[in-house]
Structure formats: C-alpha cells, structure tokens
Protein backbone atom coordinates (compact mmCIF):
# COMPACT_ATOMS: atom_id res chain seq x y z
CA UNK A 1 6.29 -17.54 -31.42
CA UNK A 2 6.50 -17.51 -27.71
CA UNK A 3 7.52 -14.18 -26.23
CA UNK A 4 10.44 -14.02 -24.24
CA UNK A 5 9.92 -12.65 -20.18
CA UNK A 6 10.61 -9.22 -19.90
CA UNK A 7 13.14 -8.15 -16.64
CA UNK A 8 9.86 -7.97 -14.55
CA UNK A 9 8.52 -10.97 -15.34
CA UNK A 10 11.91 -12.82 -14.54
CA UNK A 11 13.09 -11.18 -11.37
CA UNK A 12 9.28 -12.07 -10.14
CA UNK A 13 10.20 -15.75 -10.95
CA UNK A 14 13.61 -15.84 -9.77
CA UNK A 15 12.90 -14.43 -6.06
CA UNK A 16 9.71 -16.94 -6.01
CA UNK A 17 12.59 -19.44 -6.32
CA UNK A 18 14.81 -17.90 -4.08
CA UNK A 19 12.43 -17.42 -1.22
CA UNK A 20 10.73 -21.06 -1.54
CA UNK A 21 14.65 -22.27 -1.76
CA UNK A 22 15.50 -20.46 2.01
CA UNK A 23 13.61 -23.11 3.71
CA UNK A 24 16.20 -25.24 2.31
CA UNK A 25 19.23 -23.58 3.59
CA UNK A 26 17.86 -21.77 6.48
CA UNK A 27 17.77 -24.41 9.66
CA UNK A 28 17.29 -23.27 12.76
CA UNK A 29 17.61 -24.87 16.21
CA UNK A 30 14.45 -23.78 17.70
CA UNK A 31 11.19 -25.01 20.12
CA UNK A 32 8.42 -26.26 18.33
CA UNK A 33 6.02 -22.72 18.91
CA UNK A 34 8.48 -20.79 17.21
CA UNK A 35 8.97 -23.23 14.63
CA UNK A 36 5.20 -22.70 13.85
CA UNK A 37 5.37 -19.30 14.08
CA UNK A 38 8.48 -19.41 11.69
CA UNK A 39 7.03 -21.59 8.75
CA UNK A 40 3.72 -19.54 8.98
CA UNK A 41 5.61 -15.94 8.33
CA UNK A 42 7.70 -17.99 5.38
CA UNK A 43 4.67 -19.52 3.87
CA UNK A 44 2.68 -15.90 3.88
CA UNK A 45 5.72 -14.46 2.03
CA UNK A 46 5.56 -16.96 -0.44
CA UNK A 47 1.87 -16.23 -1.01
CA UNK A 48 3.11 -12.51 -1.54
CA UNK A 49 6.06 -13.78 -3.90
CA UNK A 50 2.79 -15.13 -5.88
CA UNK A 51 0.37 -12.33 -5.91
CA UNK A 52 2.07 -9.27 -7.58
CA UNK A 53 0.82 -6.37 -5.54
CA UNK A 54 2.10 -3.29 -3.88
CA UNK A 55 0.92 -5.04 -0.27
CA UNK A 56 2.69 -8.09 -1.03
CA UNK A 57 6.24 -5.91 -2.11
CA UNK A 58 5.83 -4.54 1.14
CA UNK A 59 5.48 -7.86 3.05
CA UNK A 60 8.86 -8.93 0.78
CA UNK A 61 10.94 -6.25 2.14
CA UNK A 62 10.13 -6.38 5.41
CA UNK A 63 10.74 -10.52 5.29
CA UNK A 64 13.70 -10.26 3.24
CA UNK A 65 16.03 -8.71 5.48
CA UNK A 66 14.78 -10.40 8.31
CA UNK A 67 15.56 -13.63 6.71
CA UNK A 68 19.52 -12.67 6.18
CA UNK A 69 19.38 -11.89 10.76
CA UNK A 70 18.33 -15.63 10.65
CA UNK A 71 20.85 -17.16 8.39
CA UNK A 72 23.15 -15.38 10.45
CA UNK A 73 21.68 -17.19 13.44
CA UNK A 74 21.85 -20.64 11.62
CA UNK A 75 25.85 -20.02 11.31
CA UNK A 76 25.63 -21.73 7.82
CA UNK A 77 27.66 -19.17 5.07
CA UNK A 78 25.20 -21.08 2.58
CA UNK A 79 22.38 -19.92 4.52
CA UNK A 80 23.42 -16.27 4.75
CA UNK A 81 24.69 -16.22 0.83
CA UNK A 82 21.41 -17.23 -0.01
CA UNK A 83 19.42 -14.93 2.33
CA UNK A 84 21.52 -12.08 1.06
CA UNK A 85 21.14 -12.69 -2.63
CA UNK A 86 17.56 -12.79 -2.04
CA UNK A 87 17.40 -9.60 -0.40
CA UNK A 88 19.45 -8.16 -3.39
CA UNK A 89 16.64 -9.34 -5.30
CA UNK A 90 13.61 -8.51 -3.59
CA UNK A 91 15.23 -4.89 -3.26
CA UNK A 92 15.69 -4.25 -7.06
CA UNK A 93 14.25 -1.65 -9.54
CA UNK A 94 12.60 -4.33 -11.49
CA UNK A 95 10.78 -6.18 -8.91
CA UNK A 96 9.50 -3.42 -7.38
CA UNK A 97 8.42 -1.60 -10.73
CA UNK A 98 6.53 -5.78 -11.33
CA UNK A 99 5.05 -5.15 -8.03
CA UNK A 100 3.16 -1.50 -8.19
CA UNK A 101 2.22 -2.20 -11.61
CA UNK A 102 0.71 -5.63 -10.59
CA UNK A 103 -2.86 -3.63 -9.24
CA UNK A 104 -2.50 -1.04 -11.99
CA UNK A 105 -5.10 -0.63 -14.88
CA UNK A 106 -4.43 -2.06 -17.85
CA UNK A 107 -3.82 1.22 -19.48
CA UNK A 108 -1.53 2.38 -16.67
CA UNK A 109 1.81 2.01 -16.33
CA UNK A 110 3.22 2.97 -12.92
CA UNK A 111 7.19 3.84 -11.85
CA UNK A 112 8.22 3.92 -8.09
CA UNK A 113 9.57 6.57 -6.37
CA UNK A 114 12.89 6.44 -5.14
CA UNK A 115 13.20 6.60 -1.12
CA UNK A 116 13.56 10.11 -0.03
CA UNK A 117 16.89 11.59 1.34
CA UNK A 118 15.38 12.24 4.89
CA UNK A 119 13.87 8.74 5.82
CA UNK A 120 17.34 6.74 4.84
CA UNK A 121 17.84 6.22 8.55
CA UNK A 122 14.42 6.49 9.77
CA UNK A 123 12.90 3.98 7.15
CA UNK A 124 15.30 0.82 8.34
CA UNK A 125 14.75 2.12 12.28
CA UNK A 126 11.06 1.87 11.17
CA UNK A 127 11.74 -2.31 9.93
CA UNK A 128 14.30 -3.10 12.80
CA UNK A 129 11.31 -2.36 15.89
CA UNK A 130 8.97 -3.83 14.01
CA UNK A 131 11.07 -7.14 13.45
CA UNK A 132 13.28 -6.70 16.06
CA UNK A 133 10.36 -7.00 19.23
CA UNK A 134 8.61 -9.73 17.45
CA UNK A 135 11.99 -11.63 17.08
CA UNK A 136 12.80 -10.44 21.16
CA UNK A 137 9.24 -11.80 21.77
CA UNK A 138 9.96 -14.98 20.41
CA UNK A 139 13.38 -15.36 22.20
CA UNK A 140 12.05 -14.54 25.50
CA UNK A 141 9.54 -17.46 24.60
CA UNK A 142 11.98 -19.82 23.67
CA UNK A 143 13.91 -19.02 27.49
CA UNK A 144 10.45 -19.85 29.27
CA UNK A 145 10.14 -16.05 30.17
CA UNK A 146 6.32 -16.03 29.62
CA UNK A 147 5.81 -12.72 31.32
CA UNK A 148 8.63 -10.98 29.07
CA UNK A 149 7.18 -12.25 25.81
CA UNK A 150 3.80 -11.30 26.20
CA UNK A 151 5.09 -7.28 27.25
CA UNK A 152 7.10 -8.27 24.18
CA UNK A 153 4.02 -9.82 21.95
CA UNK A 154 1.63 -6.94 22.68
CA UNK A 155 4.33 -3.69 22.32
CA UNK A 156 4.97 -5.87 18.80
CA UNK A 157 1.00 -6.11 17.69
CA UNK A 158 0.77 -2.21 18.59
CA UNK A 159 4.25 -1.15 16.54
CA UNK A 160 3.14 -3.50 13.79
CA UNK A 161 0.07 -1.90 13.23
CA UNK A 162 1.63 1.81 12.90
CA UNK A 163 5.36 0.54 11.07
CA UNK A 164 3.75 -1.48 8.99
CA UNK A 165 1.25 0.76 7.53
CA UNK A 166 4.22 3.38 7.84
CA UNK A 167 6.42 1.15 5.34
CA UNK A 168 3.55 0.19 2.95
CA UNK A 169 2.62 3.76 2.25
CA UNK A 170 6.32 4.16 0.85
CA UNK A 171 5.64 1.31 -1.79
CA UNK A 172 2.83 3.43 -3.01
CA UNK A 173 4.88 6.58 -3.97
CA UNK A 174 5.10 6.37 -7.66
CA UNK A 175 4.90 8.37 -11.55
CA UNK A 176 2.12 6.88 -13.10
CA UNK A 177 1.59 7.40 -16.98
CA UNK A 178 -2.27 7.13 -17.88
CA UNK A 179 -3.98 7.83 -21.27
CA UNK A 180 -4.27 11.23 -20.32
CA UNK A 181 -1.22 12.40 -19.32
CA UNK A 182 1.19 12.04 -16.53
CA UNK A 183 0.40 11.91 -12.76
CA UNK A 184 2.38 12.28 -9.71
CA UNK A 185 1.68 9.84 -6.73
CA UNK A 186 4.02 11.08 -3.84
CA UNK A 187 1.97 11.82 -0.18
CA UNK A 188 5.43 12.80 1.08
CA UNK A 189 5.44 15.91 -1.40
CA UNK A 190 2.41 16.35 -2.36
CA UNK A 191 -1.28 17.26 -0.46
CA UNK A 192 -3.07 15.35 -3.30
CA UNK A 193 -1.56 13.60 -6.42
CA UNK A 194 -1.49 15.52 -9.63
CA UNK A 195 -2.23 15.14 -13.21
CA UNK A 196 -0.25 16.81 -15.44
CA UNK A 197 -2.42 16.52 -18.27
CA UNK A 198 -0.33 15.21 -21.83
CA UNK A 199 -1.19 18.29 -24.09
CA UNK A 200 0.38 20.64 -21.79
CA UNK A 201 3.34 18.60 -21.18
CA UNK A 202 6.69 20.22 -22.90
CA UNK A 203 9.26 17.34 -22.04
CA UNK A 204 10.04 14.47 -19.68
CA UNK A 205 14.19 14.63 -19.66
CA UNK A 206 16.99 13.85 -17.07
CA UNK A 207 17.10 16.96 -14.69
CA UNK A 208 19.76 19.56 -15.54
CA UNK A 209 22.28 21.57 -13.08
CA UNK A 210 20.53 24.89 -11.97
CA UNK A 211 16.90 23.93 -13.60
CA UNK A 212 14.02 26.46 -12.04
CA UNK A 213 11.73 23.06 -11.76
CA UNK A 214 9.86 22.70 -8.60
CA UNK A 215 12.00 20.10 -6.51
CA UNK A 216 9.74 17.05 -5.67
CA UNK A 217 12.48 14.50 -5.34
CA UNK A 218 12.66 14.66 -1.34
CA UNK A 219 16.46 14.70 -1.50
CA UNK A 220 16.49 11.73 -3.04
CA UNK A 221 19.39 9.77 -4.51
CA UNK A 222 19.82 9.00 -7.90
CA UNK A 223 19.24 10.83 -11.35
CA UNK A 224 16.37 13.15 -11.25
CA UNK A 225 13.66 13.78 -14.10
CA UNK A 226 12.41 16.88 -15.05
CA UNK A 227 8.51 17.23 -16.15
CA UNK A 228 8.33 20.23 -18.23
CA UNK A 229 4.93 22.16 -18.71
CA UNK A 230 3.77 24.31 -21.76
CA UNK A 231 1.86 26.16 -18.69
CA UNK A 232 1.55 26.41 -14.83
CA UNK A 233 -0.27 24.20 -12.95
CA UNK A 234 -1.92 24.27 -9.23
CA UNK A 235 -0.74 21.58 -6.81
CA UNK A 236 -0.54 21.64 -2.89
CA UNK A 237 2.99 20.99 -1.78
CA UNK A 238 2.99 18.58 1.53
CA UNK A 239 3.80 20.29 4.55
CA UNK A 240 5.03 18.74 7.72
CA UNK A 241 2.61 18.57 10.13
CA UNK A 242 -0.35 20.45 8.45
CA UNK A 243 -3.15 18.37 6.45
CA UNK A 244 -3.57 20.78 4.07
CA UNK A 245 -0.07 21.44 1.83
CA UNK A 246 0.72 24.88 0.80
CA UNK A 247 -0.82 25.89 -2.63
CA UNK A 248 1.66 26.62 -5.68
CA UNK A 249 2.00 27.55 -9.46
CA UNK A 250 4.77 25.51 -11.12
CA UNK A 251 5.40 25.21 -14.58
CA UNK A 252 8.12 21.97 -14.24
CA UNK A 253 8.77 19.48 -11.66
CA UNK A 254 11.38 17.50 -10.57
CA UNK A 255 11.30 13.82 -9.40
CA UNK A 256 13.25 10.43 -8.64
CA UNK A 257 12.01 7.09 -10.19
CA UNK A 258 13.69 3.83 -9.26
CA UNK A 259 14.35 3.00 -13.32
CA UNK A 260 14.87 6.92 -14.85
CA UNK A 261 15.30 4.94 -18.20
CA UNK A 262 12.09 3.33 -18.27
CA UNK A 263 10.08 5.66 -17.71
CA UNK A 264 11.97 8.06 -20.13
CA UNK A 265 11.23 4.57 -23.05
CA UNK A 266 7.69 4.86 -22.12
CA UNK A 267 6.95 8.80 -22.08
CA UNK A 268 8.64 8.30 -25.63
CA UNK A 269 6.47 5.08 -26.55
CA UNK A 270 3.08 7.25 -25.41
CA UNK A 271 4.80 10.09 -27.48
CA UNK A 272 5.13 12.38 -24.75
CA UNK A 273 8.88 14.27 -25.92
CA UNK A 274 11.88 13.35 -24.00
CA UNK A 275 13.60 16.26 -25.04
C-alpha cells in the first residue's frame, strides 16, 4: 500500500508548484539585462524548492517576499495573490521543519527555533537592504544611470555577503532529538550547543507560569517547552559581544520550536516523558 505524504512532504510539493507557477503570473515590463538577471534569481530558487536543505530555506525566504514587491510592480491582483500565497507557504512551520531536517542524519530529527523577540524588526531590516539595493541597482540600470548602479551593484555584493550569512545562521537554530538524548542548537543563546543526554532527562512539557527553568527562548513568541533534568548540567549562556558565554548550572530549560506539538509526538515516540 502506498503511503500517504506526510504535511512536510506536501507543503515541499505545493510551494515547488507555486514558485515554478509565478513565472506565469508575474510579468514584468522590463530591459532585456534585467530580464536575465530576473529569470536567473527565479530559476536558482527553484533549484532550492528542489534540494531540501537549510541553505536552500534560506534562499526561499529571502526570494519569497521579494517576489510579492514584484507582483506589486506588475499591477496584476493575480500576480500579487499568488506571490502572497506563496510567501504564506514558504513561511510555514512545516516547510521549514522539511527543510532543516533535509541535511539531518537519518537518526536525527531536527525542530526549528522560533525567531527571537529582539530581531522581529531587525531580521526583515536585515532582508529589505539586502533586496532592496540589488532591486535599486537594477532600477538605476534600467534608467541608463550606469554610474549609480554600479555604487549600487558593489554596496549590494558587500551587504549580501554579511545579510545573507546573517539570515542563514537563523535557519540553523533548532532542538534536535538524536539517539542519545536531546540537544539544543541555538548560537543566539548558547556559547556551544548542548546535549542533554536522555537518561537524565525528567520531562519535555509545555512551559508553565512561574517555572524556575533557565529561559532560552530569546523572548520569543509562541508556546514555550520546558526540558526538565533529573540533574544540573554545564552550558555557556551567549553573551552579547563576548566569544566566550557565561558558564551556568541549570537543571531545566526553556525553549520555542516552530511546531511545540511535534516535537512533544516525537520526545513521546523516542519515549522521552512528556509529562
């Protein structure tokens, strides 16, 4: 009997169709350079729709909401439906959780880390320079003003190099259950990631009010998790600034995943207690 896709597997197919589809709707008016330039950027995305990989979610989410500024452009409310829905999609739990887990070992199973509290504002600043002076770049091109776009072109190849490594390094903040226990995957929080190893773990449960746990979540939104220990454990806490974090005893943790269900169904299905 042929299994049926699980979420994962189907959001991965759906935005494949959805980004292939936005050359479709998407038509702009534009010189034959940036035309090039253009169907090049589309056709590496749809590379990364194909190769499930923390890189290529990266690439998605940078593209995505660039390609809802240029429906916008085209003026066509089919255009900017579709570029919207397919942001929607790129930017969900599941694809996301398809995506880290698509250079994980096969006896891994990795959950991402919700976006902390602080970089909210920073983190689409971060994405508007470093599609915003590409995109000036290629205006300026498009108006003959050669000198403009290359100030443009080189400030973009310079940002790109720092925002885009920036922005990747948040698609590789994640829980990651291994045969051994539990691991936390978080350079925002943490010096080093940590493995919590299974025999000392006491529970893996939704966070409650007033908890004593060590708060890892970064002021995240969303439900928290609590990890539980049946003893302390050494970690170094990140510290602004410093490249060495500040070295603490904690005997429970707390943290956001994307999907706090799933990876409460899968501490339970590696019999970890979830109570």
């Amino acid at each position: 009997m042929r299994r049926a896709l699980s979420t994962e597997q189907l959001v991965t197919w759906v935005t494949r169709a959805l980004w292939i589809g936005l050359a479709f709707t998407v038509a702009l008016d534009v010189s034959r350079p940036v035309a090039v330039v253009l169907w090049t950027a589309w056709a590496v995305v749809v590379v990364a729709t194909l190769v499930t990989h923390p890189v290529s979610l990266t690439a998605l989410r940078v593209a995505a909401p660039a390609s809802v500024l240029a429906a916008l452009a085209a003026a066509s409310p089919v255009a900017v439906g579709w570029a919207v829905g397919t942001a929607a999609v790129v930017y969900s739990p599941a694809l996301g959780l398809a995506h880290v887990n698509g250079s994980a070992y096969p006896n891994e199973r990795r959950f991402p880390l919700r976006l902390p509290g602080q970089l909210l504002f920073a983190a689409p600043l971060a994405w508007l320079l470093l599609v915003g002076v590409p995109a000036a770049a290629l205006v300026a091109a498009e108006r003959d003003a050669i000198a403009i776009s290359g100030v443009l072109g080189l400030a973009a190849v310079g940002l790109g190099v720092v925002l885009a490594r920036a922005l990747h390094r948040l698609s590789r903040r994640w829980l990651v259950f291994v045969p051994a226990g539990v691991v936390l995957h978080d350079h925002l929080a943490l010096a080093d990631p940590v493995l919590f190893v299974r025999q000392t773990v006491a529970h893996v449960a939704a966070a409650e009010e007033g908890t004593d746990a060590l708060d890892l979540t970064l002021a995240s939104p969303g439900l928290a998790l609590e990890l539980r220990l049946r003893e302390t454990t050494e970690l170094g806490r990140r510290v602004a600034g410093r490249a060495v974090g500040d070295a603490l005893s904690a005997d429970a943790v707390l943290f956001t995943p994307t999907r706090p269900g799933a990876v409460l169904r899968e501490a339970a299905a590696r019999r970890l207690p979830t109570a």
